[in-house]
Structure formats: C-alpha cells, structure tokens
N, C-alpha and C. Protein backbone atom coordinates (compact mmCIF):
# COMPACT_ATOMS: atom_id res chain seq x y z
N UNK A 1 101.41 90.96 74.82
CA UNK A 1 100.18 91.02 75.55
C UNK A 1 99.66 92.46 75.53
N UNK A 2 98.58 92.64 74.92
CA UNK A 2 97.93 93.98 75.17
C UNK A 2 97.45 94.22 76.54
N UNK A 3 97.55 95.49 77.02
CA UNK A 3 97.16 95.82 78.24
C UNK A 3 95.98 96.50 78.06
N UNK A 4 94.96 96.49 79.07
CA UNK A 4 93.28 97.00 78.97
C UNK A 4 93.63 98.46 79.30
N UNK A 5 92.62 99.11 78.91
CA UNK A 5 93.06 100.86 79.36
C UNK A 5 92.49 100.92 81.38
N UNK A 6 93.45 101.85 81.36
CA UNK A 6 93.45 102.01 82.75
C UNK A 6 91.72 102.20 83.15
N UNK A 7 91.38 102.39 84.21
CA UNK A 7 89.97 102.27 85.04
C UNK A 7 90.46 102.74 86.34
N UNK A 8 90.08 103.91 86.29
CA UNK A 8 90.03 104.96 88.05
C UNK A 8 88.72 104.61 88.64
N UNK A 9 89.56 103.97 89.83
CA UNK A 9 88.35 103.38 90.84
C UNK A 9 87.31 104.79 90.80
N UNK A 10 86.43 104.66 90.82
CA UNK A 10 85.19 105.44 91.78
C UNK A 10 84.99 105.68 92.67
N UNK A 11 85.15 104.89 93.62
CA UNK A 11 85.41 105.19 95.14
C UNK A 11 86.15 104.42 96.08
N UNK A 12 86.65 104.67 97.36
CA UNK A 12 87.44 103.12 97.52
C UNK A 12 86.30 101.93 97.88
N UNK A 13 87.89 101.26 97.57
CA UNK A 13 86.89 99.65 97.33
C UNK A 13 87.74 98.80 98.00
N UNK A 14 87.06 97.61 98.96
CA UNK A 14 87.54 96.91 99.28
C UNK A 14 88.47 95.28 98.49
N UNK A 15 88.90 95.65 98.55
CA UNK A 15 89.67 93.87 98.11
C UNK A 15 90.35 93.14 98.58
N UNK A 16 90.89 92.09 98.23
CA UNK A 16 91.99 90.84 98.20
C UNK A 16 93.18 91.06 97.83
N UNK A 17 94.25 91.04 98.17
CA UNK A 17 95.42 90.72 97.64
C UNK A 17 95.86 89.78 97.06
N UNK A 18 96.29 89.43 95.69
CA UNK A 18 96.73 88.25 95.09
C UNK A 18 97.98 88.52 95.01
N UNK A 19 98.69 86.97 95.93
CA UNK A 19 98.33 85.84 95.95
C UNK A 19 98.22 85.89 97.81
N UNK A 20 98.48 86.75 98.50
CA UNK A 20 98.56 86.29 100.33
C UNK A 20 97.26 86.30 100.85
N UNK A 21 96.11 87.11 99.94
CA UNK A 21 95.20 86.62 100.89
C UNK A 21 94.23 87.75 102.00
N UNK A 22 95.19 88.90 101.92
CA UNK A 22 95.42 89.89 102.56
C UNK A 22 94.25 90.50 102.56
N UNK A 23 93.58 91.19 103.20
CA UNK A 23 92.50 92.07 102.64
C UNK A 23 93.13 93.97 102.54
N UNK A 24 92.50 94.27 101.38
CA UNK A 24 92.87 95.41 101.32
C UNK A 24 91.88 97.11 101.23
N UNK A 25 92.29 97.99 100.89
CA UNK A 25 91.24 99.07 100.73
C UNK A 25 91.83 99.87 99.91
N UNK A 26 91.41 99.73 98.44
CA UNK A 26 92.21 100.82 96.79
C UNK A 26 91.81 101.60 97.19
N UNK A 27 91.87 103.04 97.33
CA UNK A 27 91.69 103.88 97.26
C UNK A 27 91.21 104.75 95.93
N UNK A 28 90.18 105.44 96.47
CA UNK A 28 89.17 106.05 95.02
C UNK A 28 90.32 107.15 94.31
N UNK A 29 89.98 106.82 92.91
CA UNK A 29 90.74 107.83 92.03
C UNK A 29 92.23 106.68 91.26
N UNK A 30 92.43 106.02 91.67
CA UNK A 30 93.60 105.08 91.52
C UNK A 30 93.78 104.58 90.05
N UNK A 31 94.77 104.45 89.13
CA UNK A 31 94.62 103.42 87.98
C UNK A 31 94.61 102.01 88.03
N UNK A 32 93.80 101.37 88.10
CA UNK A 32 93.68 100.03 87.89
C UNK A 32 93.22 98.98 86.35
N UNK A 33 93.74 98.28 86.17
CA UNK A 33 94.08 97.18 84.76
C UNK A 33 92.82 95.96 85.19
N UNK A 34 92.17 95.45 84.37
CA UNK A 34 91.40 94.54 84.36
C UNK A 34 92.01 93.14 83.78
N UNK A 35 92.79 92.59 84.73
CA UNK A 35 93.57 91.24 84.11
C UNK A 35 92.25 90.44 83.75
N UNK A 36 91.22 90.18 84.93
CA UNK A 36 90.13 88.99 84.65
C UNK A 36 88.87 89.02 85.23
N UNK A 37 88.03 89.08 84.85
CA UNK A 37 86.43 89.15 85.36
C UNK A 37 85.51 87.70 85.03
N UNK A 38 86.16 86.34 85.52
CA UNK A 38 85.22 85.11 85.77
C UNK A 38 85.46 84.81 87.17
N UNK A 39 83.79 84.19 87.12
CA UNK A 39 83.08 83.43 88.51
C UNK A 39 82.71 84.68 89.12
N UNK A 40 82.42 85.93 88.59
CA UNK A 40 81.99 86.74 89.41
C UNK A 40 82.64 87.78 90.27
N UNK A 41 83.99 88.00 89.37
CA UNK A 41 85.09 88.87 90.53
C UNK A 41 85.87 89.26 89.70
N UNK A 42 86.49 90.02 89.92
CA UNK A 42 87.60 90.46 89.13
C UNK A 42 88.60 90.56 89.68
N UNK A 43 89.78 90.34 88.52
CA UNK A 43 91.06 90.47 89.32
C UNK A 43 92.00 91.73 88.35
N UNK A 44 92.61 92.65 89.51
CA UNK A 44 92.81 94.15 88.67
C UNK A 44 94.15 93.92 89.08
N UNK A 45 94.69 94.59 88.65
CA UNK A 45 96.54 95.08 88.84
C UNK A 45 96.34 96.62 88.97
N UNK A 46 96.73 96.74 90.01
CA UNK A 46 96.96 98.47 90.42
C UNK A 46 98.37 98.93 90.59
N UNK A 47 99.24 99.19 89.81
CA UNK A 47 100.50 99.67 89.74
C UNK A 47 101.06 100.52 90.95
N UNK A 48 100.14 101.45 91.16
CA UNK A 48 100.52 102.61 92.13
C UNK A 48 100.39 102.30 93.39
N UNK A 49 99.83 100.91 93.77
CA UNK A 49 99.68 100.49 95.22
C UNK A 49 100.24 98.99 95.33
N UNK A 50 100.80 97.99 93.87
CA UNK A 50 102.02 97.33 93.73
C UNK A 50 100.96 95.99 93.61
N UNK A 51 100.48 95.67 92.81
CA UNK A 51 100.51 94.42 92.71
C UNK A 51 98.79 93.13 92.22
N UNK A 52 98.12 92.73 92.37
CA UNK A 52 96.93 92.21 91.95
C UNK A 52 95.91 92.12 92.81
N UNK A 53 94.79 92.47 92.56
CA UNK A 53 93.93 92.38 93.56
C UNK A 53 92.35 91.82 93.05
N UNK A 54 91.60 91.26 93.85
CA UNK A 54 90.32 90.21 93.75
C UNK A 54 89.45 91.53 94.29
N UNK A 55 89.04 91.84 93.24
CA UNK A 55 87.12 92.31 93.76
C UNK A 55 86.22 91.96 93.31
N UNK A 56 85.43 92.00 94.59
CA UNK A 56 84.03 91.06 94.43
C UNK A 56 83.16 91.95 93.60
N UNK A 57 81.70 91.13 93.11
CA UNK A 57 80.79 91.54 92.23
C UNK A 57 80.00 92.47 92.95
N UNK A 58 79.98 92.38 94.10
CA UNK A 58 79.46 93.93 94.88
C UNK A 58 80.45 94.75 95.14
N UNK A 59 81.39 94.93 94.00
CA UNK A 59 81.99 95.90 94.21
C UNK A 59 82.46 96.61 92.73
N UNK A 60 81.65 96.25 91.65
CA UNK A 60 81.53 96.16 90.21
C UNK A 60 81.13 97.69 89.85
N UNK A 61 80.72 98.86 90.69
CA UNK A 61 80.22 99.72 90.59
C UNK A 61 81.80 100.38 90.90
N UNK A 62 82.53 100.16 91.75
CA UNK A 62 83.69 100.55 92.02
C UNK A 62 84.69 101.11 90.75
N UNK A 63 84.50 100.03 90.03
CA UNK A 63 85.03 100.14 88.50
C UNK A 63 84.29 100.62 87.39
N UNK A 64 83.06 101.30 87.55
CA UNK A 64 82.50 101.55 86.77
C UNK A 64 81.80 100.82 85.75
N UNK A 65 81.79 99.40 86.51
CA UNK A 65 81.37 97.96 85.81
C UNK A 65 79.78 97.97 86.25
N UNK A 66 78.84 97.22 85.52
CA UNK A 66 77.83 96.28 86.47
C UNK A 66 78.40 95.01 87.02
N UNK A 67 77.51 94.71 88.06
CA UNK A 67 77.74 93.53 88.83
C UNK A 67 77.66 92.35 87.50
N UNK A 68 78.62 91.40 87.69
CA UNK A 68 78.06 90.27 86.61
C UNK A 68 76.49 89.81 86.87
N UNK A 69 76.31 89.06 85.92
CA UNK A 69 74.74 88.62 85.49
C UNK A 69 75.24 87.31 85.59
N UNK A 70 73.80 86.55 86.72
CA UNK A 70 74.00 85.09 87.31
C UNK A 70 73.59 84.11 85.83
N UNK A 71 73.82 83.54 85.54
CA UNK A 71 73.48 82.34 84.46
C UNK A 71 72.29 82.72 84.05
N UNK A 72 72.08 82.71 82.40
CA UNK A 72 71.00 83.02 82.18
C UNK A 72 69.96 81.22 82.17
N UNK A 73 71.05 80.19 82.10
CA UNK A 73 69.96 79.11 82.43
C UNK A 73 69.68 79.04 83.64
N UNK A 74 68.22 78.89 83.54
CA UNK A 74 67.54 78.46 84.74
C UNK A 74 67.73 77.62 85.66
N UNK A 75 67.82 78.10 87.06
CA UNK A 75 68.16 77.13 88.35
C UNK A 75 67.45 75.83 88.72
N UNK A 76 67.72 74.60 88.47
CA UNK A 76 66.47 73.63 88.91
C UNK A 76 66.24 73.77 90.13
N UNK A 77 64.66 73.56 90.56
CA UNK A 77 64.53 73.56 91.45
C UNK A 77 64.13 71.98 92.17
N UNK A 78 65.28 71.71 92.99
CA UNK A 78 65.68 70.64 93.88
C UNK A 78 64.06 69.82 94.64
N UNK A 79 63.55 69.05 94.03
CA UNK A 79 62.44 68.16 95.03
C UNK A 79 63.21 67.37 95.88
N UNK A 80 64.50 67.31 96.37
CA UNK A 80 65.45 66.71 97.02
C UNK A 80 66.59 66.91 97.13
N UNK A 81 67.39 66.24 97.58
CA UNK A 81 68.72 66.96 97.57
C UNK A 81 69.70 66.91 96.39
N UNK A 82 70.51 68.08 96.34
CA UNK A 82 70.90 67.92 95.15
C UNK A 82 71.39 67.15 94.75
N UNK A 83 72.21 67.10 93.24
CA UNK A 83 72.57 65.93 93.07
C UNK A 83 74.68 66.48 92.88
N UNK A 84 75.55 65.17 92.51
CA UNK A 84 77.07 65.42 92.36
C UNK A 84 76.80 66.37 90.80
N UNK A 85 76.31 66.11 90.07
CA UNK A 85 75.98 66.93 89.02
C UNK A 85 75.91 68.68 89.49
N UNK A 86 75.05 68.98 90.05
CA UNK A 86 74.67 70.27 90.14
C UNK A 86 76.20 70.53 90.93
N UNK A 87 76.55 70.00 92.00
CA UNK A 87 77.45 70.27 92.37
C UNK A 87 79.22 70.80 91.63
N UNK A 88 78.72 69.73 91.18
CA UNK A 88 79.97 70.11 90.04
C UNK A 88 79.97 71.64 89.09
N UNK A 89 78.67 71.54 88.80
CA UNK A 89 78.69 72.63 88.02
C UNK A 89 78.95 74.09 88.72
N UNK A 90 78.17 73.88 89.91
CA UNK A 90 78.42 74.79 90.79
C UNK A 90 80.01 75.15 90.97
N UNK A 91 81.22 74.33 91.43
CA UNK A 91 82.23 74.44 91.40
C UNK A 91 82.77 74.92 90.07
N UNK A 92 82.13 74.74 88.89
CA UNK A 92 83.17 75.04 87.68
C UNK A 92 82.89 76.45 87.69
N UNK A 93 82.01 77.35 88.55
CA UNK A 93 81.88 78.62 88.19
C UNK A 93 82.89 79.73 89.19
N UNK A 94 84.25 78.15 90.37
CA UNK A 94 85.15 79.28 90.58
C UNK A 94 86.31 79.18 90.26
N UNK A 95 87.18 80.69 90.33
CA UNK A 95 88.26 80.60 89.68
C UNK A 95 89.58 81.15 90.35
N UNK A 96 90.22 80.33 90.39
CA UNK A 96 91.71 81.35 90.94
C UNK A 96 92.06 82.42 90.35
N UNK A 97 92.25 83.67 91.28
CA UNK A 97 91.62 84.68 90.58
C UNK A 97 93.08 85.17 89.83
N UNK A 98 93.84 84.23 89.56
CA UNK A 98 95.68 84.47 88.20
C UNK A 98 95.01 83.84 87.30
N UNK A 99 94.33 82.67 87.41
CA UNK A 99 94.20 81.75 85.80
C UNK A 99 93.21 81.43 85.38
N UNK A 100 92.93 81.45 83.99
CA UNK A 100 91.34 81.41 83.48
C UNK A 100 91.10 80.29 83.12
N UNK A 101 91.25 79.39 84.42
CA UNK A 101 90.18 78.35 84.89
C UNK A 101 89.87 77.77 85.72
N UNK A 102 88.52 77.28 85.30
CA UNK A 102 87.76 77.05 86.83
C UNK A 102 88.69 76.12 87.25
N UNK A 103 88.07 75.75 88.82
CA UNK A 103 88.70 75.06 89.79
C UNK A 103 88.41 74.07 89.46
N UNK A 104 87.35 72.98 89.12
CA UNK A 104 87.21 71.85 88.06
C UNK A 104 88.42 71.56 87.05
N UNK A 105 88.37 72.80 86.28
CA UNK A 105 88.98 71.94 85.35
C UNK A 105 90.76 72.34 85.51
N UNK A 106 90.74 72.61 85.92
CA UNK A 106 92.30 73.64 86.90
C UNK A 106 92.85 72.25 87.40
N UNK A 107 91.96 71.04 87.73
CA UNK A 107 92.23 70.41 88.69
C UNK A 107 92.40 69.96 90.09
N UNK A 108 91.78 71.01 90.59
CA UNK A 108 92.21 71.23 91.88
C UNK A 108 90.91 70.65 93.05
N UNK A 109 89.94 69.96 92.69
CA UNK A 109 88.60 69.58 93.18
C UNK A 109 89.61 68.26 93.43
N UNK A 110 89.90 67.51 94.63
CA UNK A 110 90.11 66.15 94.46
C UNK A 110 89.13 64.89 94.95
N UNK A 111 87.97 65.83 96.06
CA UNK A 111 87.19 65.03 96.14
C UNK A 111 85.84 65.49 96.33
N UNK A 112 84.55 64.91 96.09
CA UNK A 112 83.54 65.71 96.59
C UNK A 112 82.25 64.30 96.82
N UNK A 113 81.81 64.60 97.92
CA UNK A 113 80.52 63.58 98.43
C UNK A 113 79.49 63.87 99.01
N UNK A 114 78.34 63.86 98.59
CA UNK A 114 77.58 64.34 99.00
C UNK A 114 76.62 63.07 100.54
N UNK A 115 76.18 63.40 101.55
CA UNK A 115 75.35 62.79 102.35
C UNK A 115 74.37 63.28 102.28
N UNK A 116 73.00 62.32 103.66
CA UNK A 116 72.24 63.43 104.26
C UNK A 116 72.60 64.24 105.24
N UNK A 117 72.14 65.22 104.89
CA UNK A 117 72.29 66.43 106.04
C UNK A 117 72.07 65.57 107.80
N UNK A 118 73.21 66.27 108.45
CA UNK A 118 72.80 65.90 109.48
C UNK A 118 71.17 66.79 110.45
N UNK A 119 70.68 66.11 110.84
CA UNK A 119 69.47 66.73 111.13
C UNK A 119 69.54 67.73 112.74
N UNK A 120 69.08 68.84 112.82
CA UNK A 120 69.18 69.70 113.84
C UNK A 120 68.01 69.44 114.40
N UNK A 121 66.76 68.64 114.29
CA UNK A 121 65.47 68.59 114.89
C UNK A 121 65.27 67.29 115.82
N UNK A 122 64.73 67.24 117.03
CA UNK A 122 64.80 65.97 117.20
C UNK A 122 63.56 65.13 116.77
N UNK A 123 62.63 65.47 116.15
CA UNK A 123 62.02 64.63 114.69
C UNK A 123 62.50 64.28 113.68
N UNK A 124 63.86 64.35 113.81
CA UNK A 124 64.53 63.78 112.66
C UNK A 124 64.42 64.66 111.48
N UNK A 125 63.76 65.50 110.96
CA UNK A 125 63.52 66.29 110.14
C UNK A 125 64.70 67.38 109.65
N UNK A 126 65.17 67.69 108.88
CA UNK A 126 65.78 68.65 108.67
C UNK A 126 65.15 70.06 108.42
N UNK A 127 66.10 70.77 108.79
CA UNK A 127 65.37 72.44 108.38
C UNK A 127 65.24 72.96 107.32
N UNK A 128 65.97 72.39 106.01
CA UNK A 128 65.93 72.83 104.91
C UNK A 128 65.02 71.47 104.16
N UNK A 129 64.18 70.49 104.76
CA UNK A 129 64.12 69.38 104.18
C UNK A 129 64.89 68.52 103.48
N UNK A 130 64.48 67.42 102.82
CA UNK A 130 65.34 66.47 101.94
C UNK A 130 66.38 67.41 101.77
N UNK A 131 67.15 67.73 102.49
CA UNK A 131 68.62 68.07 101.87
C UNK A 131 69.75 67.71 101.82
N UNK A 132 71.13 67.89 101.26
CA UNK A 132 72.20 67.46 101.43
C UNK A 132 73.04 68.17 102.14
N UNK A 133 74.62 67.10 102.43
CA UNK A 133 75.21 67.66 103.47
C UNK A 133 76.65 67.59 102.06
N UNK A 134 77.26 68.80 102.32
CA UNK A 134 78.31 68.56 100.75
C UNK A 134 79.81 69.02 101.57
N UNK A 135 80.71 67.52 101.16
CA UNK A 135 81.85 67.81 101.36
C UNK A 135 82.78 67.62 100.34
N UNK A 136 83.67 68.56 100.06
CA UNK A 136 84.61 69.26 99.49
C UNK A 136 86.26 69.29 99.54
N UNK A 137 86.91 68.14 98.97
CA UNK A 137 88.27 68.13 99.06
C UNK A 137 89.06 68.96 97.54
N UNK A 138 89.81 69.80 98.37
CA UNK A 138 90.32 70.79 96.85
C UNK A 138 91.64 71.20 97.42
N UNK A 139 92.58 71.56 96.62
CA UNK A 139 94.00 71.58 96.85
C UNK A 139 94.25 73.09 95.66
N UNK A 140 95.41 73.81 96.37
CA UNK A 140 95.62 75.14 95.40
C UNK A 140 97.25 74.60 94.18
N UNK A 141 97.05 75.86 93.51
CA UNK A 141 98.22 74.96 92.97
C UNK A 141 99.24 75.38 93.02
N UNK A 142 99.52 76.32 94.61
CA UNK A 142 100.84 76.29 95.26
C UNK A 142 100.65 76.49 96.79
N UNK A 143 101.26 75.71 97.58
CA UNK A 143 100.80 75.60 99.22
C UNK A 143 100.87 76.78 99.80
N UNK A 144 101.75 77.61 99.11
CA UNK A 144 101.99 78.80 100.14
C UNK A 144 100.75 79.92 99.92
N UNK A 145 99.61 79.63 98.70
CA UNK A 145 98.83 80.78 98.02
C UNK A 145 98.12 81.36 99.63
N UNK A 146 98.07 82.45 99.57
CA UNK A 146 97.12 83.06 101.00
C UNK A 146 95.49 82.68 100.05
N UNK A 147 95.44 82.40 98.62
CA UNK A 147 94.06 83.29 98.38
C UNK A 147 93.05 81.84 98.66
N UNK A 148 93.70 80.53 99.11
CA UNK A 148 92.78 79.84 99.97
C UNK A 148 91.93 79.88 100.04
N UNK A 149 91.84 79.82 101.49
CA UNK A 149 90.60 80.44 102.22
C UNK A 149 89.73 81.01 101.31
N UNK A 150 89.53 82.32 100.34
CA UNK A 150 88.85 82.75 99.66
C UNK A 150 88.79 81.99 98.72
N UNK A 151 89.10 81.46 98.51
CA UNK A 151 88.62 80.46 96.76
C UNK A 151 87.94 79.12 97.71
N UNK A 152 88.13 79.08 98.62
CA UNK A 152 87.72 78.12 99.31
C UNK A 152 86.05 78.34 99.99
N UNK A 153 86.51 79.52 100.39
CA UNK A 153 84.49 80.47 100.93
C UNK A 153 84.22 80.81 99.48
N UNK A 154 84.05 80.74 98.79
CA UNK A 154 83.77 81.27 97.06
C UNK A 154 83.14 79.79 96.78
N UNK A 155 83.85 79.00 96.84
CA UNK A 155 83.47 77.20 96.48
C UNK A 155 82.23 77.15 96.90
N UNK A 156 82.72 77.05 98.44
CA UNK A 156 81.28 76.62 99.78
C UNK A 156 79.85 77.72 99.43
N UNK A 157 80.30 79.62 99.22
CA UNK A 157 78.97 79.95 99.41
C UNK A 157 78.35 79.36 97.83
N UNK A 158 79.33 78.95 96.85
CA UNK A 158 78.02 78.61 95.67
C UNK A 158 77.91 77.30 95.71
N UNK A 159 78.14 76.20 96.49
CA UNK A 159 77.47 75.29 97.04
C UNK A 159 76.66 75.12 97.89
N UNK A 160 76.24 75.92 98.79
CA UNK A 160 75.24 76.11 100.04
C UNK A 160 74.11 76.92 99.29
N UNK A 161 74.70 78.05 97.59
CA UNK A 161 73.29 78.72 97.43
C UNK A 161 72.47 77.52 96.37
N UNK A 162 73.18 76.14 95.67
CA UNK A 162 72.31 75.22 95.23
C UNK A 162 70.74 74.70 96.00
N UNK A 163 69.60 74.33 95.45
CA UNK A 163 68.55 74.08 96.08
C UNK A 163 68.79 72.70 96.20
N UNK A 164 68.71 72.25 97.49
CA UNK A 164 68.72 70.42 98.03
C UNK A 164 70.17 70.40 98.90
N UNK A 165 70.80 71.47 99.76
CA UNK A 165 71.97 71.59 100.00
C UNK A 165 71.71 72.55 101.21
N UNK A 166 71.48 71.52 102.73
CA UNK A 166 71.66 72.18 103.37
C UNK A 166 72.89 72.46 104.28
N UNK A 167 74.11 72.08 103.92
CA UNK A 167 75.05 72.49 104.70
C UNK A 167 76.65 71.87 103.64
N UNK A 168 77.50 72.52 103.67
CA UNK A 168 78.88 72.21 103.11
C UNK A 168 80.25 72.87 103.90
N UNK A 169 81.09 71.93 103.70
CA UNK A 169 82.46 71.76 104.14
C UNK A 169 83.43 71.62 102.81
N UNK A 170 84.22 72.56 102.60
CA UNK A 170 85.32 72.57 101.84
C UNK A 170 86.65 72.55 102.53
N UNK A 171 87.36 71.60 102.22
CA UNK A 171 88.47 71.33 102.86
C UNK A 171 89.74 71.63 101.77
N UNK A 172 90.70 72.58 102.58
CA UNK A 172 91.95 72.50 101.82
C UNK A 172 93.11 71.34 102.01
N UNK A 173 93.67 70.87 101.34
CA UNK A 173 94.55 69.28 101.34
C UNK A 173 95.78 69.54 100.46
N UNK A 174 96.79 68.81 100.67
CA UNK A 174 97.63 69.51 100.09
C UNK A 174 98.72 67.58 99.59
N UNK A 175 97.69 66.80 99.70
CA UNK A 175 97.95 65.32 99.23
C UNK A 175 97.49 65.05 98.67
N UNK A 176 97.32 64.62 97.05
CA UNK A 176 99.14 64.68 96.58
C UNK A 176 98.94 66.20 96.45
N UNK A 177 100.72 66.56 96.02
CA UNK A 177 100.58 68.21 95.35
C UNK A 177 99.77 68.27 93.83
N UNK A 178 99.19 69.53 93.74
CA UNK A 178 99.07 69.35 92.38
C UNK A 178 99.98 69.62 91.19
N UNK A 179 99.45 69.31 90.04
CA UNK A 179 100.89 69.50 89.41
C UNK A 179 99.64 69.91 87.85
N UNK A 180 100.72 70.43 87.24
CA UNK A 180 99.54 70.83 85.57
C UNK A 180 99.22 69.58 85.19
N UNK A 181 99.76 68.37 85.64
CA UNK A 181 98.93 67.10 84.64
C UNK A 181 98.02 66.67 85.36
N UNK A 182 97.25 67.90 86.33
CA UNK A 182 96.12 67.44 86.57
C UNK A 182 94.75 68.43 85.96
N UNK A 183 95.27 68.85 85.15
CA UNK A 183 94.53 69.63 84.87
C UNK A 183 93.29 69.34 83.36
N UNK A 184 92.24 69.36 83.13
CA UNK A 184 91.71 68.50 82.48
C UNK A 184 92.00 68.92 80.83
N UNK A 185 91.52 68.13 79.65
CA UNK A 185 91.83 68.83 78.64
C UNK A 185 91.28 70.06 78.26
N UNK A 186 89.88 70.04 78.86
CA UNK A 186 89.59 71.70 78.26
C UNK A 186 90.20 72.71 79.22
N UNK A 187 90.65 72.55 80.34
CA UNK A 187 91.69 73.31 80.82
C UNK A 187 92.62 73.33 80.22
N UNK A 188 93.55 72.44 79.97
CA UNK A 188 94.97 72.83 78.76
C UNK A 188 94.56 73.58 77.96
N UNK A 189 93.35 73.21 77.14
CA UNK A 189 92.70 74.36 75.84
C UNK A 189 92.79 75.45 76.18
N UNK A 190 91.88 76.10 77.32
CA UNK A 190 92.08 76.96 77.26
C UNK A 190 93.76 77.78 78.16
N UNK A 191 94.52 77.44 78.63
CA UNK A 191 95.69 77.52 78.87
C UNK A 191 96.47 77.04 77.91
N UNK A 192 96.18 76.75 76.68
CA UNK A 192 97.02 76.93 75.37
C UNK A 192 98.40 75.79 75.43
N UNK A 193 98.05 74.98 76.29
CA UNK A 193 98.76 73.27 76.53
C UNK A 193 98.78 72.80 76.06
C-alpha cells in the first residue's frame, strides 16, 4: 500500500475520532495522511496524536484542500414530495469514514419509507408544502462503532437538504447484524470481493 505524502494541518481543526465517535481538536502544524476524501469528508491518520480521524468539508482549508464540489448534476426541483429514488441517491453519497463505500451499497440501509409530513398548521397545511416525512432504518457494520451517530446525522442532514422533504428520522438497529453478504455487488467491486 502506498502511503500519501504527509499534509501539516494549517491550523487546528476540529474532528472525529475513528471508530468511538469522540470529538477531537488536531492541532495546527501536525503530520497527517489522507486515507479517504468521499461523501464530503475526509478521513486522515495522524500518527503523532495516534490514530484516524473524520473531517468535515468545512474544514478542507485545514488541509490545504478545497471544500469538495456538490454534484455537478443538477438538483430536481421537487413539485412534491420527494420521491424513494432521490432518497436513495441521497444516501449513496454517505460513507463510513474506514471503507470506500457508500452506505447503500455497504449494505447497511435496511429500511427506508417515505410518508406525508406530519402537518404543524392547524389548516392542515404543511410548512414546507407537499412534503415528505423520511424514515430511515440503517445498521453499522460493527455494534460497538462510536462513529454512529455521525454517519447517522450525515444520512439525515442529506436527506432533509432534498427538495419535497420536510422532516427525517434515521434510526440505528442492530436486527439482523450485518454481515459482508449484505453488501451489494458493486460494493464487492469495489472492495475487490
């Protein structure tokens, strides 16, 4: 395995700890390794402070990176609520930030349904209009991972920023466990399965 050339933070930067979850603060000047930069984050190995860490795309300047660039295809814009389609796609753009692949095809999505939004008006109306209400069953692919929660708020905020989607719930579940034969074939592909 070739290793990327080192990258001295710029200034400190906040992050994640992979795999507990932890939040942390690198300190500017530091050597840090670029294991992976999909869904918008990167995940670095910093030797001198022990171990892997998740930084976000507002924090891409940290590394002397730009922020990633959002899809260059165009966003539809929703005359209703969205649809399981958009949704999906939305989900394939996150990633556990050890393996290079999305949470789709990783396997780890076990359920997803969309309703109507429940309405906050008493005209019945919703605040975002025709929108949807999106719930989210997804499982990690080890119970003890801390990075949860964050792959879990990562899911939800790029399901809530779809147009026709006014509110989502991602739930972590841990029935059944997952196991690699759930993982789809272009996930094996690219995990070399």
């Amino acid at each position: 395995m070739t290793r990327t050339p080192a990258i001295l933070l710029g200034r400190d930067c906040p992050a994640v700890r992979v795999p507990s979850g932890e939040g942390a603060l690198l300190p500017e000047g530091i050597p840090v390794y670029l294991v992976q930069s999909l869904g918008g984050s990167f995940t670095v190995q910093a030797p001198t402070v022990g171990g892997l860490f998740r930084i976000a795309a507002r924090d891409a300047d940290a590394l002397g990176l730009d922020a990633p660039v959002a899809s260059a295809e165009p966003v539809p814009v929703a005359k209703g609520p969205a649809t399981e389609e958009d949704v999906w796609s939305a989900l394939k753009e996150c990633y556990d930030p050890e393996i290079p692949v999305n949470i789709v095809d990783l396997g780890l999505v076990y359920d997803l349904t969309l309703s109507a939004s429940p309405s906050s008006r008493r005209d019945g109306s919703s605040p975002r209009g025709d929108a949807a209400h999106v719930t989210v069953k997804m499982t990690l692919t080890a119970p003890g991972c801390g990075m949860g929660p964050a792959i879990a708020a990562d899911a939800r905020g790029r399901i809530l920023a779809l147009p026709g989607v006014a509110s989502a719930d991602v739930q972590l579940v841990w029935d059944p466990p997952w196991s690699a034969e759930m993982t789809t074939p272009q996930g094996r592909k690219i995990l070399g399965l």
